[in-house]
Protein backbone atom coordinates (compact mmCIF):
# COMPACT_ATOMS: atom_id res chain seq x y z
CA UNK A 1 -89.60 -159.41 -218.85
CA UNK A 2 -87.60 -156.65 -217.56
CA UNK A 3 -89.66 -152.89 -217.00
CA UNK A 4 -87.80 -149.98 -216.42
CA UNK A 5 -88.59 -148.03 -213.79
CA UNK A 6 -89.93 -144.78 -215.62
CA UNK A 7 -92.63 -147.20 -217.93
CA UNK A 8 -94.08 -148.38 -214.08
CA UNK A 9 -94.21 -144.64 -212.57
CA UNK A 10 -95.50 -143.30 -215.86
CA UNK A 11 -99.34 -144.40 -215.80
CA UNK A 12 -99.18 -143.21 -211.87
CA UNK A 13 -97.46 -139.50 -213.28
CA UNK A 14 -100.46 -139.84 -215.99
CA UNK A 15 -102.77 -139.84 -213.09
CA UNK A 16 -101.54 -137.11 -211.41
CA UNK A 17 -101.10 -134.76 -213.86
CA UNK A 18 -105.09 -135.52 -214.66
CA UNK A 19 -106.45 -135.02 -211.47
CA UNK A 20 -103.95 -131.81 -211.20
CA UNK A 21 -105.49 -130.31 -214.60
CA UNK A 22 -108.99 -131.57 -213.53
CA UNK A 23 -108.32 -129.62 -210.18
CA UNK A 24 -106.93 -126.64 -211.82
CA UNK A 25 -110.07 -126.19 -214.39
CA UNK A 26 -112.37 -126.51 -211.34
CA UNK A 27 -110.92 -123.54 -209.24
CA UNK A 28 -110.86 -121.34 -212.85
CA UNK A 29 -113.76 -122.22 -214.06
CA UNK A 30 -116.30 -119.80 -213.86
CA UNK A 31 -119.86 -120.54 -213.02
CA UNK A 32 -122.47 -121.17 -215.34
CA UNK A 33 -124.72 -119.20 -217.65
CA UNK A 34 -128.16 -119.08 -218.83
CA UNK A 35 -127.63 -115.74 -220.87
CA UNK A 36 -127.83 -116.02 -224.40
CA UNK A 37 -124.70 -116.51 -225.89
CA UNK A 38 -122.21 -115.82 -226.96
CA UNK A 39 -121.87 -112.70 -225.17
CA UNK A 40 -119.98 -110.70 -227.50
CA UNK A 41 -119.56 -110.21 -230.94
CA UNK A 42 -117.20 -108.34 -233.58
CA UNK A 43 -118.52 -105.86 -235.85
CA UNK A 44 -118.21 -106.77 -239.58
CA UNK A 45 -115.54 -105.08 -241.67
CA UNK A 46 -116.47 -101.75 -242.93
CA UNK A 47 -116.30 -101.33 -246.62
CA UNK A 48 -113.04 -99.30 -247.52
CA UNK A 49 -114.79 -95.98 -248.82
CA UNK A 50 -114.28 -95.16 -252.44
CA UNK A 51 -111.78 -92.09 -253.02
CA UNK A 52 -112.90 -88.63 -252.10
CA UNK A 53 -114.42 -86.82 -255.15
CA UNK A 54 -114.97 -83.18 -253.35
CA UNK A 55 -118.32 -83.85 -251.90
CA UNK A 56 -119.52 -83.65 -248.47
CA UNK A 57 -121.87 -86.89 -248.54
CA UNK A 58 -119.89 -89.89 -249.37
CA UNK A 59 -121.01 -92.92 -250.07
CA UNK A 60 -120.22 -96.43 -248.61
CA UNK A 61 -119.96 -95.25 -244.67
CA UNK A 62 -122.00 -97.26 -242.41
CA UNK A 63 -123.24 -94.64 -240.20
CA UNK A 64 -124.94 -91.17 -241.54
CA UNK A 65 -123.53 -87.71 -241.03
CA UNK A 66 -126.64 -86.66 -238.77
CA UNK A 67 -127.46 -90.14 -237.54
CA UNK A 68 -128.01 -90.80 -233.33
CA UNK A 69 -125.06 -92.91 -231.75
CA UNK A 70 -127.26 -95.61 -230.91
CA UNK A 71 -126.94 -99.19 -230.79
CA UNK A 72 -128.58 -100.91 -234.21
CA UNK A 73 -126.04 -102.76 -235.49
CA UNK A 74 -123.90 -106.26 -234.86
CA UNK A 75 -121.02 -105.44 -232.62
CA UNK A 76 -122.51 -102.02 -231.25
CA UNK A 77 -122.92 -101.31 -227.22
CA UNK A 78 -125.67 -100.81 -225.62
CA UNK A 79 -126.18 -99.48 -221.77
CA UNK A 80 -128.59 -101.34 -219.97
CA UNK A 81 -129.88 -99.50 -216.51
CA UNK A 82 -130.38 -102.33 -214.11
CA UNK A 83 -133.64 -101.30 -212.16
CA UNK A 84 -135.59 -104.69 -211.05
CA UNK A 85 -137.49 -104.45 -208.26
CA UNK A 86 -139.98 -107.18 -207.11
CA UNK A 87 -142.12 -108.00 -204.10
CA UNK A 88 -144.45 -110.93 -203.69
CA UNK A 89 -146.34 -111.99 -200.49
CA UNK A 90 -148.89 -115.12 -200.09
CA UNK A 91 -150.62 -116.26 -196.86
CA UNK A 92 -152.71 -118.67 -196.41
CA UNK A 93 -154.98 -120.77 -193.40
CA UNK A 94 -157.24 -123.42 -193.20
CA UNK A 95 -159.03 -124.91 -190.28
CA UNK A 96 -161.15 -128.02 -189.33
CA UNK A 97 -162.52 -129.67 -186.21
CA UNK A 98 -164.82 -132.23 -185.64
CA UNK A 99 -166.50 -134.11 -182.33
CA UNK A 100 -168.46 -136.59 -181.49
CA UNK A 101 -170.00 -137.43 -178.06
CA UNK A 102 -171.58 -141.09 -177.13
CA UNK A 103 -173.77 -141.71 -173.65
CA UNK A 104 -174.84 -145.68 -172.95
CA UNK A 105 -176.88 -146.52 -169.95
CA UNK A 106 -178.43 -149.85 -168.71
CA UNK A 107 -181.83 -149.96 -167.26
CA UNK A 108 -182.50 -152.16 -163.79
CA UNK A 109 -185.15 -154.28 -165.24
CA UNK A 110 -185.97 -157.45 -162.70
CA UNK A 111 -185.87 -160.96 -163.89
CA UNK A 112 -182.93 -160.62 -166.56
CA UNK A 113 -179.84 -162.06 -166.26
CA UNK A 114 -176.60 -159.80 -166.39
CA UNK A 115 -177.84 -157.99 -162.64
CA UNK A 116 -174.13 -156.86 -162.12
CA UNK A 117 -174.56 -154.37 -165.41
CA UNK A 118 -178.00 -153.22 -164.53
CA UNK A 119 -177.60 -149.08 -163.52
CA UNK A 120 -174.15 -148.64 -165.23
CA UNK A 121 -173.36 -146.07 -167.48
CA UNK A 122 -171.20 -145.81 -170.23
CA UNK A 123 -169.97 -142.45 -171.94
CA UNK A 124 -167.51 -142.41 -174.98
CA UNK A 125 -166.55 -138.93 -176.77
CA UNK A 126 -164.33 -138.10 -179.23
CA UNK A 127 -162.58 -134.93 -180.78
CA UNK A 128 -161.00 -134.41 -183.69
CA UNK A 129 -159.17 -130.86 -184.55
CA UNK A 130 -156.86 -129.53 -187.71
CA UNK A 131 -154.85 -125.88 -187.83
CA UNK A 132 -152.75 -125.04 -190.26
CA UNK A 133 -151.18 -121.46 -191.58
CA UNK A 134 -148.79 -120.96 -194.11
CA UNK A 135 -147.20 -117.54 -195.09
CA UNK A 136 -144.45 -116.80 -198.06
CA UNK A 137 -143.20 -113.57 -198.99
CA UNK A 138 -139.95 -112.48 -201.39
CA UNK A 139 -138.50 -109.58 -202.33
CA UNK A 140 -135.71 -108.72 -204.69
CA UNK A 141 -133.77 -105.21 -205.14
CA UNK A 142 -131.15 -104.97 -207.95
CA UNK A 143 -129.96 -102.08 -209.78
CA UNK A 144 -126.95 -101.06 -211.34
CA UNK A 145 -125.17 -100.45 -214.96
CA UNK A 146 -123.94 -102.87 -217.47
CA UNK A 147 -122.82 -102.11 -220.81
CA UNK A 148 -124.12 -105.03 -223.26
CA UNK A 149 -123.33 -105.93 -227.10
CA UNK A 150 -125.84 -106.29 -230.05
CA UNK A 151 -125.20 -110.03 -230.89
CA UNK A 152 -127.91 -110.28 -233.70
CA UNK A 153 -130.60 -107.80 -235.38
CA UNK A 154 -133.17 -109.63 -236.24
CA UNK A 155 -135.70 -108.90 -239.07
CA UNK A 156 -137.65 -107.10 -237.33
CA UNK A 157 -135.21 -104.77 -236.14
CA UNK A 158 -135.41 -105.48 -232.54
CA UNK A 159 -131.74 -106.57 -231.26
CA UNK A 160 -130.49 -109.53 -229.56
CA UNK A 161 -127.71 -108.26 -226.82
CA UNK A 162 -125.83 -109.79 -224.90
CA UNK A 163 -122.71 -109.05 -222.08
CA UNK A 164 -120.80 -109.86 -218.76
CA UNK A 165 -119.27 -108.07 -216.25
CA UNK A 166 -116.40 -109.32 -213.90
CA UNK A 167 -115.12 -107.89 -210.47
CA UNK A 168 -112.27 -109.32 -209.05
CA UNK A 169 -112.27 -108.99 -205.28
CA UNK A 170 -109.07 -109.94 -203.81
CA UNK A 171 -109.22 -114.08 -204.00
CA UNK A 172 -113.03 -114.06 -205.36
CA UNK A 173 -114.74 -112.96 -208.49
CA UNK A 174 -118.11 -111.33 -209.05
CA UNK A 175 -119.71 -111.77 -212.62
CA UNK A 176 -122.56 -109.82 -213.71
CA UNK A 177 -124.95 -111.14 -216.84
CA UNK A 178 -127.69 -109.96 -219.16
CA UNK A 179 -129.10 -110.76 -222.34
CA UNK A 180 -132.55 -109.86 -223.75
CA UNK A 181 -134.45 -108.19 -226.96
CA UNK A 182 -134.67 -104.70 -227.18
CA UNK A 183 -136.98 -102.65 -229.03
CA UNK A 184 -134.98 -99.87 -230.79
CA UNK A 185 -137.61 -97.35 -229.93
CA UNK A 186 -136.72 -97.85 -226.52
CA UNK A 187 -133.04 -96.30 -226.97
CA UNK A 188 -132.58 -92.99 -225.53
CA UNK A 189 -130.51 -90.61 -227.02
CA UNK A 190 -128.03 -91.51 -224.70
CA UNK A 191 -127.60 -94.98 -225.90
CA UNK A 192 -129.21 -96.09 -222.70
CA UNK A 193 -132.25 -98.09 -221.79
CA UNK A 194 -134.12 -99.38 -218.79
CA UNK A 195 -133.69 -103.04 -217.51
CA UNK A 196 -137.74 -103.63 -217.53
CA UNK A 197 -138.14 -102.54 -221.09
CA UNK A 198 -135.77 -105.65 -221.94
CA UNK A 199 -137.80 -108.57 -223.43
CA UNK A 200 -137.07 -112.20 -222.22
CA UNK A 201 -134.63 -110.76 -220.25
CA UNK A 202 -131.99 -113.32 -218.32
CA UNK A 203 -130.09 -111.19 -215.34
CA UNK A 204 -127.73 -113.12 -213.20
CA UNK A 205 -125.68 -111.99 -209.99
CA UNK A 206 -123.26 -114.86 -209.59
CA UNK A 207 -119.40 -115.10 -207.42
CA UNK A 208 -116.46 -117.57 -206.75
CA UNK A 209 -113.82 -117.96 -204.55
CA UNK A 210 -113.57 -119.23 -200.90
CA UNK A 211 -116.69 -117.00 -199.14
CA UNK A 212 -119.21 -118.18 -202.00
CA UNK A 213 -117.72 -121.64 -201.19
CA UNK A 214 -118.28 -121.47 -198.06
CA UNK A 215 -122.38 -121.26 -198.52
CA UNK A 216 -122.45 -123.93 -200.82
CA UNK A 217 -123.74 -126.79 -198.56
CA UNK A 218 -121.20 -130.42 -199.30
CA UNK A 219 -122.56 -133.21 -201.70
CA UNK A 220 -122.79 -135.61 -198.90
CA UNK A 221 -124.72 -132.90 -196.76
CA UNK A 222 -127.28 -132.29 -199.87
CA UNK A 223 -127.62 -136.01 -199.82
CA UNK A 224 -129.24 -136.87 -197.08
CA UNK A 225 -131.40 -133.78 -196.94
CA UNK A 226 -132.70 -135.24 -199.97
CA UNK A 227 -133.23 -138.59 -199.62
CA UNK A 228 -134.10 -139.18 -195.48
CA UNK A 229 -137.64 -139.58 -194.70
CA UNK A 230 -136.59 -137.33 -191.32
């Protein structure tokens, strides 16, 4: 049988052009999440108002004349006021010792066999002692601004909100996360509210690019620290 040349390089371009995608959705892919997702939603269509009849109040507009521009419904924004601030410290110390001291002598007695033993002394001791201290401390400082949108309201009325943040600094990228609940009665007036009044809240501070890659430690490295005894 007679191949042409193409059908034998093909399966060898196939390959290529694999490990080339493969490669390409590595260096653009961005890290990964633990917010809740997704991370943005669309508003739903607003009902086209009926036709004006004269009056000022008219019906079918989803927000009130007098109403606060705050965040309540699916596709609104929200800005969250990054303030965490956290500081733990544990020490700890335990000590033991022990000893133990041993004294043998051997009488002269006359008329006993085993003369060359007779007046020696024998003295044995033993000491035993454990230190140990340990000491852990960690503190975290993060503050900043992110604006966030309302994802879900649930029945309650509390909101679901989610958002990201990207910074792209010259050949690296900075993304900035948060999802949580938050209480409506939290909401300033300026459509604002504070980090810690976020429940389950899910923060994340995370880069790419060649300097974060540089202080991830290599596969083979992370091997043996995990598996050697030494």
């Amino acid at each position: 049988m007679n191949f042409h040349p193409c059908q034998i390089c093909r399966p060898a371009h196939l390959a290529v052009m694999a490990a080339a995608a493969m490669l390409a959705g590595c260096l653009a892919s961005t890290p990964p999440t633990s917010v809740h997702q997704p991370m943005t939603a669309r508003p739903s269509p607003r009902m086209e108002p009926p036709a004006a009849n004269g009056a000022i109040y008219q019906a079918g507009w989803a927000r009130p004349l007098f109403e606060d521009r705050r965040a309540r419904m699916v596709g609104d924004t929200l800005t969250v006021n990054l303030v965490e601030k956290t500081a733990a410290q544990k020490k700890s110390s335990s000590n033991a010792e022990k000893s133990n001291d041993l004294s043998l002598s051997v009488p002269t007695v006359a008329g006993i066999p085993g003369r060359g033993l007779m007046g020696a002394t024998l003295d044995a001791s033993s000491s035993n002692k454990f230190a140990g201290k340990g000491d852990s401390a960690a503190n975290n400082d993060f503050t900043g601004t992110i604006t966030v949108t309302v994802i879900e309201s649930l029945p309650n009325g509390n909101l679901l909100v989610s958002g990201e943040k990207q910074v792209s600094i010259n050949q690296g990228q900075e993304f900035i996360r948060f999802s949580g609940i938050v209480n409506p009665t939290y909401v300033t007036t300026s459509n604002t509210v504070q980090s810690t009044q976020v429940a389950d809240a899910r923060i994340e501070y995370k880069a790419t690019g060649y300097i974060d890659e540089a202080q991830v430690m290599g596969w083979l490295s992370r091997f043996f620290l995990t598996f050697l005894p030494f």
